[in-house]
C-alpha atoms as a PDB file:
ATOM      1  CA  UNK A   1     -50.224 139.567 119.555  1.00  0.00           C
ATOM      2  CA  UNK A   2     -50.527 135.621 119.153  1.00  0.00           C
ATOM      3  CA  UNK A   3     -46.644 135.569 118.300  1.00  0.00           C
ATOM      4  CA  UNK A   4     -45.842 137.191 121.020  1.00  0.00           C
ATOM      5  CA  UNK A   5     -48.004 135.498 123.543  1.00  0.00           C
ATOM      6  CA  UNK A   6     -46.559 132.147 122.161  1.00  0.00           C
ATOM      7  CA  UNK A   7     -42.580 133.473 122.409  1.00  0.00           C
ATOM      8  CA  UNK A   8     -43.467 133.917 126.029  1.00  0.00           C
ATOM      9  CA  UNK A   9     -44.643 130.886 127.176  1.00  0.00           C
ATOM     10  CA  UNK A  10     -42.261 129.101 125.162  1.00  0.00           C
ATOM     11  CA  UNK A  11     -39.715 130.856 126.746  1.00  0.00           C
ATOM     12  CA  UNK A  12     -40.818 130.547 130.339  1.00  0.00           C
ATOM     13  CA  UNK A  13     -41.824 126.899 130.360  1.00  0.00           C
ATOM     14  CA  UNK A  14     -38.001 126.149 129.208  1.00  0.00           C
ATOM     15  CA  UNK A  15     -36.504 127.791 132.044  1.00  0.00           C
ATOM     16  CA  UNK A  16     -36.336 124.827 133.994  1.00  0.00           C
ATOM     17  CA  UNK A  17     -33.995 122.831 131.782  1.00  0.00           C
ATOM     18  CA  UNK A  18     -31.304 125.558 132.152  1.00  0.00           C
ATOM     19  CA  UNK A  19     -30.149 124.564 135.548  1.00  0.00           C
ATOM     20  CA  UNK A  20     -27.483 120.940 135.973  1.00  0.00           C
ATOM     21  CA  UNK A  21     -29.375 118.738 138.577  1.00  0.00           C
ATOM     22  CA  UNK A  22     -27.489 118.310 141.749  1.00  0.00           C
ATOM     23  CA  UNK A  23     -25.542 114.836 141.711  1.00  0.00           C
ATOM     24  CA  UNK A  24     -26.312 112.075 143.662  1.00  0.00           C
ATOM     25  CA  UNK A  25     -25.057 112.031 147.527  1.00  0.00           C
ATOM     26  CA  UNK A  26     -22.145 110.007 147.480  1.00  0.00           C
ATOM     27  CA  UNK A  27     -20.387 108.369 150.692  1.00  0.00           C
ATOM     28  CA  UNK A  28     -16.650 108.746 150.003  1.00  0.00           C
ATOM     29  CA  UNK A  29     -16.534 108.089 146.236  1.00  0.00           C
ATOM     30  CA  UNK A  30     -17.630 109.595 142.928  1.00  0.00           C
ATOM     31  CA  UNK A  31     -15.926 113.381 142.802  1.00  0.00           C
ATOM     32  CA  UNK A  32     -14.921 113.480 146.014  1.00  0.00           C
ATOM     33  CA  UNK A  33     -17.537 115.318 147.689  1.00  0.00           C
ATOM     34  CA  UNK A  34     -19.951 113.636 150.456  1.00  0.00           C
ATOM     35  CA  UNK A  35     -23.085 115.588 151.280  1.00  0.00           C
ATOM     36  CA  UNK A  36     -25.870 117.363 150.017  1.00  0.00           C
ATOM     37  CA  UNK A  37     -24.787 119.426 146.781  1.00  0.00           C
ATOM     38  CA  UNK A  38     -26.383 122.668 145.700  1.00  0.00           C
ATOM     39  CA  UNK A  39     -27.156 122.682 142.274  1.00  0.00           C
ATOM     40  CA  UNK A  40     -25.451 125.263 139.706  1.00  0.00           C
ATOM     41  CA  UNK A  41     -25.995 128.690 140.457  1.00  0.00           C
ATOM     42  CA  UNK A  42     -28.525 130.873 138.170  1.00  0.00           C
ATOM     43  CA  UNK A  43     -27.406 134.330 138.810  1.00  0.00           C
ATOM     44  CA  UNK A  44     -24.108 133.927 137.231  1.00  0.00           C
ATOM     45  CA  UNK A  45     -24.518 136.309 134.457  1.00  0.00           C
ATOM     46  CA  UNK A  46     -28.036 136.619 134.291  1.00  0.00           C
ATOM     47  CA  UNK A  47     -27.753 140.166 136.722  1.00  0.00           C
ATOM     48  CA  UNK A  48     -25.107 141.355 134.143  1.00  0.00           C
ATOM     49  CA  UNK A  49     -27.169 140.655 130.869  1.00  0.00           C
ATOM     50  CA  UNK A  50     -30.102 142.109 132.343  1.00  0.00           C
ATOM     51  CA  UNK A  51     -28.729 145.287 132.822  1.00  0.00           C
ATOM     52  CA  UNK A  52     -26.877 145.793 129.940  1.00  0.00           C
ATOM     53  CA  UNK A  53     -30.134 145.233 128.123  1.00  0.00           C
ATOM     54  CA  UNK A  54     -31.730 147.526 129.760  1.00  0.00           C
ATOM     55  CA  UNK A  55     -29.346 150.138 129.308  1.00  0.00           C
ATOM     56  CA  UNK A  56     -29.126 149.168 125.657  1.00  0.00           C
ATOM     57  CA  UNK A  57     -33.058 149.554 125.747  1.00  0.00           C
ATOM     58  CA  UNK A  58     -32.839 153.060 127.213  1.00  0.00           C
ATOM     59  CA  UNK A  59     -30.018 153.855 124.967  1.00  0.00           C
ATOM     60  CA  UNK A  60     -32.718 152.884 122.237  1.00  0.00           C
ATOM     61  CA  UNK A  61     -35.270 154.980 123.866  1.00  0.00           C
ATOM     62  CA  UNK A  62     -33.214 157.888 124.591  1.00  0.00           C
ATOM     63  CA  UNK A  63     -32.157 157.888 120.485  1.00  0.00           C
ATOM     64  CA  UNK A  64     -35.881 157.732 119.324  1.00  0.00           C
ATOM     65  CA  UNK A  65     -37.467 160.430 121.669  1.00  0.00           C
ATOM     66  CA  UNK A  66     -34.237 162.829 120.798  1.00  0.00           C
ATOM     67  CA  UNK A  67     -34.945 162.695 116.758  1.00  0.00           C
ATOM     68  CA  UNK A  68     -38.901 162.933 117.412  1.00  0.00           C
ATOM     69  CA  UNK A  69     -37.788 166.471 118.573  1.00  0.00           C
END
């Protein structure tokens, strides 16, 4: 139960460090841009692994309960 306590938090306190921080506002220069910049988005693929894990975990499921019967 320890482990898996640890795994967690380990996990969630590195979340952070996944995102690029947004550049600098630049006034004509740098990559061509002036403005506030939005920094990269987090739902990219996130949406699509989560729910192809959790059909792969029902898949799982679905497999177990059938050969308990």
């Amino acid at each position: 139960m320890k482990k898996i306590i640890l795994t967690v938090l380990i996990a969630f306190s590195s979340i952070g460090l996944f995102a690029q921080p947004v550049p600098p506002p630049t006034t004509g220069g740098g990559h061509g841009l002036s403005g506030d910049q939005n920094g990269a988005p987090l739902d990219g693929g996130l949406s699509i692994l989560l729910l192809l894990s959790a059909a792969y975990g029902g898949k799982k499921a679905y497999r177990m309960r059938k050969s308990e019967e």
